[in-house]
Protein backbone atom coordinates (compact mmCIF):
# COMPACT_ATOMS: atom_id res chain seq x y z
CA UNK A 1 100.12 90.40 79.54
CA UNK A 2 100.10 91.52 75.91
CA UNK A 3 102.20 88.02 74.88
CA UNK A 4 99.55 85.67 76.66
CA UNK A 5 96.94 87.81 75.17
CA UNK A 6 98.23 87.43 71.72
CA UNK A 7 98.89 84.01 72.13
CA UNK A 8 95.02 83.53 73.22
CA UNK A 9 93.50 85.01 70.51
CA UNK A 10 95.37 83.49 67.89
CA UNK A 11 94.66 79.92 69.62
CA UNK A 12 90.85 80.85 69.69
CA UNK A 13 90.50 82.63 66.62
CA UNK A 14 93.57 80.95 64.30
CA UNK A 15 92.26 83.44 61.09
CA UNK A 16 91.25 86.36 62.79
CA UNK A 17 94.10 88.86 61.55
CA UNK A 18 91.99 91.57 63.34
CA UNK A 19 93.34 94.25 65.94
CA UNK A 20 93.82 93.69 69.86
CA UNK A 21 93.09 96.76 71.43
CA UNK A 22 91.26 97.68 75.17
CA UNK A 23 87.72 97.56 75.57
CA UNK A 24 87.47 101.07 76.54
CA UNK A 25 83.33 100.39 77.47
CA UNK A 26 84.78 97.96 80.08
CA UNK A 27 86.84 99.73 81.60
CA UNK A 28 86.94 99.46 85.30
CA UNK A 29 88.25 102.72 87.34
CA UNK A 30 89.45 102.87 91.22
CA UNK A 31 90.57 105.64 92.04
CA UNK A 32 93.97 106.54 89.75
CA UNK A 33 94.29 102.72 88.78
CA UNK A 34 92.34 100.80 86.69
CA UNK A 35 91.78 97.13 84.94
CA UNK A 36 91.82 96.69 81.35
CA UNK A 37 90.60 93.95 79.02
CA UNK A 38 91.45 93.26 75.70
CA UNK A 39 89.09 93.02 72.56
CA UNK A 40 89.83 91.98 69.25
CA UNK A 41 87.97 94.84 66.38
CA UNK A 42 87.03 91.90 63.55
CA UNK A 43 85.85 88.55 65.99
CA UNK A 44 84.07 88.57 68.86
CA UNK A 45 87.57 87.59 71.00
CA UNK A 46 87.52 89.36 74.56
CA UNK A 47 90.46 88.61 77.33
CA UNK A 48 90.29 88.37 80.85
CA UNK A 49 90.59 91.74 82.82
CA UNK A 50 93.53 92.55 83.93
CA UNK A 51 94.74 94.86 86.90
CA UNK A 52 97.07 97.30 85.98
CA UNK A 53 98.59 98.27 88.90
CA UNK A 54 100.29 96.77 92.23
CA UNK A 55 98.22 95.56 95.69
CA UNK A 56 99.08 96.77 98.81
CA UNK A 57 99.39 93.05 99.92
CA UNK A 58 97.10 92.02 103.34
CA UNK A 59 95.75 89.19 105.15
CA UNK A 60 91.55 91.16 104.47
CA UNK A 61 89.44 89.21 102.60
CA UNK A 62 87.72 91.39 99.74
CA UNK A 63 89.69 93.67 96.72
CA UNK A 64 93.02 94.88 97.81
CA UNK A 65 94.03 98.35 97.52
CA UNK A 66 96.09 99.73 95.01
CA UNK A 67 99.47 100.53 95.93
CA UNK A 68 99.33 104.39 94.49
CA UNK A 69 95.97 105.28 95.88
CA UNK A 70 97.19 104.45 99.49
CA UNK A 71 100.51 106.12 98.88
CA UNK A 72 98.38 109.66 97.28
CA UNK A 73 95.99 109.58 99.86
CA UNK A 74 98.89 109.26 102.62
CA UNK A 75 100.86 112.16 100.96
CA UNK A 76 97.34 114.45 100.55
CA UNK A 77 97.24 113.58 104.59
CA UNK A 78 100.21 114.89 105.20
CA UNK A 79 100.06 118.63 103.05
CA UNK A 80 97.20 121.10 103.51
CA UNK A 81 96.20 119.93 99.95
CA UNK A 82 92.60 119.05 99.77
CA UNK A 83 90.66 116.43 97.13
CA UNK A 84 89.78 119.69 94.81
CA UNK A 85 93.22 120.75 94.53
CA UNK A 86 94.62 117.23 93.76
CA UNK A 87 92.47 116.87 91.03
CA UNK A 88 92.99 120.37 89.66
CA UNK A 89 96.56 119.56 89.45
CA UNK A 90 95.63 115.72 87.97
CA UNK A 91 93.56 117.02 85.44
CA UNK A 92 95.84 120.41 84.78
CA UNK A 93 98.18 117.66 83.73
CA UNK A 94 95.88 116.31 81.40
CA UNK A 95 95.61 112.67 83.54
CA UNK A 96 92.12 111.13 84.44
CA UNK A 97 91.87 112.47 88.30
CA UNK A 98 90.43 110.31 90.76
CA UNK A 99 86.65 111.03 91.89
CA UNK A 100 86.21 113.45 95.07
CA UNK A 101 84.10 110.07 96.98
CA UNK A 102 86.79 107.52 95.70
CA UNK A 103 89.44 109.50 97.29
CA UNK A 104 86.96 109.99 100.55
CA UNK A 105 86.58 106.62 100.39
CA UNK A 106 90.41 105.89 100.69
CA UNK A 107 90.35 108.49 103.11
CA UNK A 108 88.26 106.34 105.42
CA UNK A 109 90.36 103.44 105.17
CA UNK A 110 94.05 104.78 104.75
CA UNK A 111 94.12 107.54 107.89
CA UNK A 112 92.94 105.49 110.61
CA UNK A 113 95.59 103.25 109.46
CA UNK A 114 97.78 106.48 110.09
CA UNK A 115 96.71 107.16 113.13
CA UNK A 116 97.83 103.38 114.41
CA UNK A 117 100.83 103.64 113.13
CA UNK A 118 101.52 106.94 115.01
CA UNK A 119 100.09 106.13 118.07
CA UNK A 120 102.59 102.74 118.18
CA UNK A 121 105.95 105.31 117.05
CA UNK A 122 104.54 107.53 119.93
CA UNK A 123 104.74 104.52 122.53
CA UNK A 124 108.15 103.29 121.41
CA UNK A 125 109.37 107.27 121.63
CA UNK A 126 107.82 107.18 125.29
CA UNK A 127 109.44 103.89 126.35
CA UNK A 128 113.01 104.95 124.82
């Protein structure tokens, strides 16, 4: 990422010796994930955003999930840890914690998912 970034810049902007850095302002946030560009501090050079995390890869149409905030919000199902504790412990540990609606959010979409996938290990228990 940084390599094609460099490259960009310097193809763009062949005597900028200025400073790549992220734009902080454009910072996009989901959840504990979140996509980056780059900005040069002397031109007016700005990359492409970029995603820095994995997809939980599906056939929806629309943004994909991040990998991590399915995994934490499968793991907070499964303790009697609610949102407000998780992000005590987040931010105790000094980390930018997830908002209380994003992880709602999640909720809505990851525990049905749970659900189906325990109903269909139910049937195949029953039929064993």
């Amino acid at each position: 990422m940084w390599n094609s970034v460099f490259r960009e810049h310097q193809r763009l902007h062949p005597n900028c010796n200025g400073f790549l850095q992220w734009n902080m302002e454009r910072e996009e946030k989901f959840g504990f994930v979140n996509r980056e560009e780059a900005m040069c501090d002397k031109c007016t050079y700005r990359s492409r955003k970029f995603k820095l995390y994995e997809e939980v890869q599906n056939k929806k149409p629309g943004r994909k999930a991040a990998k991590i905030n399915v995994s934490a919000q499968a793991a907070l199902s499964q303790t009697p840890l609610g949102y407000t504790g998780l992000r005590k412990i987040v931010l105790g540990c000094n980390m930018p914690a997830p908002s209380t609606s994003g992880l709602q959010k999640r909720a809505n979409k990851v525990l049905p998912e749970i659900v189906n996938i325990d109903k269909k290990d139910m049937k195949a228990d029953a039929s064993s």
